[in-house]
Protein backbone atom coordinates (compact mmCIF):
# COMPACT_ATOMS: atom_id res chain seq x y z
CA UNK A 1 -8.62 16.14 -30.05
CA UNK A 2 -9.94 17.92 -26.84
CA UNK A 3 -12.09 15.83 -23.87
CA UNK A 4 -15.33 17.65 -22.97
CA UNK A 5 -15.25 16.63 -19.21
CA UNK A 6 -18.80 18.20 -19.23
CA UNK A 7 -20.40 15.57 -21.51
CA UNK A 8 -18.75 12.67 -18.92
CA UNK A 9 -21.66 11.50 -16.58
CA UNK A 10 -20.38 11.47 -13.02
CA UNK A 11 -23.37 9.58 -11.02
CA UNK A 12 -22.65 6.97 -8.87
CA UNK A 13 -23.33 3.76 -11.12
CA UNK A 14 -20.14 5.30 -13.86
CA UNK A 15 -17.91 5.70 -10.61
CA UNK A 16 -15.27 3.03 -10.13
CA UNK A 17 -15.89 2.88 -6.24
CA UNK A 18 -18.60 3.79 -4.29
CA UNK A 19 -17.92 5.99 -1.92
CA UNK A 20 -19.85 3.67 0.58
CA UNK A 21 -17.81 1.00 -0.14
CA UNK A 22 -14.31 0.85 2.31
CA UNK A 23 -11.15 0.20 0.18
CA UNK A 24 -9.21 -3.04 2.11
CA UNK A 25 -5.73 -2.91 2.73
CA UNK A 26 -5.60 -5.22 5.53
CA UNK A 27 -2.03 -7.39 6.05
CA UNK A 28 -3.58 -10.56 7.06
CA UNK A 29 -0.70 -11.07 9.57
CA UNK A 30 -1.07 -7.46 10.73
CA UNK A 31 -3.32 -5.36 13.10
CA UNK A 32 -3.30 -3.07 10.43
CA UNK A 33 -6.96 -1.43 10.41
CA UNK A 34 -8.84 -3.38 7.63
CA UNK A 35 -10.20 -0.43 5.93
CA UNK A 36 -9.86 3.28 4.20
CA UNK A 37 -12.29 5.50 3.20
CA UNK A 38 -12.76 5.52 -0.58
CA UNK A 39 -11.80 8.91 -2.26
CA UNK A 40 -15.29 10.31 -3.20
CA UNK A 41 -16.07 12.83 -6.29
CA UNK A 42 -19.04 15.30 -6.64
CA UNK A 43 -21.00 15.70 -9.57
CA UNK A 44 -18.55 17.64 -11.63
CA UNK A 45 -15.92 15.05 -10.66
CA UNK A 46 -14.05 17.24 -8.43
CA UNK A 47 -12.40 15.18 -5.45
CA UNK A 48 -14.39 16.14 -2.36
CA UNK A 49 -11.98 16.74 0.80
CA UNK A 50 -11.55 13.94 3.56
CA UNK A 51 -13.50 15.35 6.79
CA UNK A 52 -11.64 15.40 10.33
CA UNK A 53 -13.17 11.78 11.07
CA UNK A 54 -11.47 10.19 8.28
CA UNK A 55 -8.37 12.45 8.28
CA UNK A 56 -7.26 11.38 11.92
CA UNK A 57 -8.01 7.88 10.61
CA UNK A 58 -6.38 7.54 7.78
CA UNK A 59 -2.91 9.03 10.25
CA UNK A 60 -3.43 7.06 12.76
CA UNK A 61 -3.69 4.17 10.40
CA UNK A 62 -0.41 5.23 8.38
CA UNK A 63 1.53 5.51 11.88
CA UNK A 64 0.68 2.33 12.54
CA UNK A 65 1.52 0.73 9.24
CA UNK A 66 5.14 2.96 9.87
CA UNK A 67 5.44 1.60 13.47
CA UNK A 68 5.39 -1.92 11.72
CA UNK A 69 7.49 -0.89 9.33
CA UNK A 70 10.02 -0.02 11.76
CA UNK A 71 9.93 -3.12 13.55
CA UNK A 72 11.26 -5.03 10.46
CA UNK A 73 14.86 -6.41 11.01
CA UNK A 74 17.34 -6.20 8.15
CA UNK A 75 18.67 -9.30 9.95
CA UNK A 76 18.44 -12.60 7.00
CA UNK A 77 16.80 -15.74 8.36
CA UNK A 78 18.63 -19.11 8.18
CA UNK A 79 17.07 -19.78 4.86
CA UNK A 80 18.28 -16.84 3.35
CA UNK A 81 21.56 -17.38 5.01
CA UNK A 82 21.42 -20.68 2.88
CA UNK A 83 20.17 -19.31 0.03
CA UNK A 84 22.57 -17.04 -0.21
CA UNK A 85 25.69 -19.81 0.17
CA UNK A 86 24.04 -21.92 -2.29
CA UNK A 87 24.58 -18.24 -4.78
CA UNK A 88 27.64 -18.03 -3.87
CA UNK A 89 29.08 -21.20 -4.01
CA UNK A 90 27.91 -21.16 -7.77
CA UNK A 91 29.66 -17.63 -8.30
CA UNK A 92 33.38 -18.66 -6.71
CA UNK A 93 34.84 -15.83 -8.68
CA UNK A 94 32.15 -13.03 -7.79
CA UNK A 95 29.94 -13.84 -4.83
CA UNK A 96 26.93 -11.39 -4.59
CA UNK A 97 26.17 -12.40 -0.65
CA UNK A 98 29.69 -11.71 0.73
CA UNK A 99 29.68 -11.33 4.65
CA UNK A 100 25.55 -11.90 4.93
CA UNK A 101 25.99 -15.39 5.90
């Protein structure tokens, strides 16, 4: 059985998200911008292309989400540290946290 994408009605009240509407993806603890353009669709349901605007948003945005990234230590904090005893002092004969605490 075959879709006919031409019978599916692409106006603006069948689309998920409307275009005018920002997608969030704020980090509440982050200066991460708080919003993204929404990907928009004409009315054949082809994707229409981010302009300039929104294209050296969306990298300045994802450098800054990388640049916080980055700036996450691999160091545990003391509660992982005792997490990570309590683990292993229940696993004597294989200890999973070895050399973290």
């Amino acid at each position: 059985m075959s879709l006919d994408t031409n019978s599916i009605p692409w106006d603006e009240a069948t689309q998920p998200y409307p275009a005018e509407k920002p997608l969030s993806v704020a980090n509440q603890s982050s200066h991460f911008p708080a919003t993204s353009p929404r990907l928009r669709l004409d009315d054949q349901g082809r994707l229409i292309p981010l302009n300039d605007a929104e294209k050296k948003a969306k990298i300045v945005a994802v450098r800054r989400m990388i640049e916080e990234i980055n700036q996450i230590t691999n160091d545990p904090g003391e509660d992982d540290r005792d997490f990570f005893r309590i683990v292993d002092s229940q696993r004597p004969h294989r200890p999973l946290f070895e050399g973290l605490y």
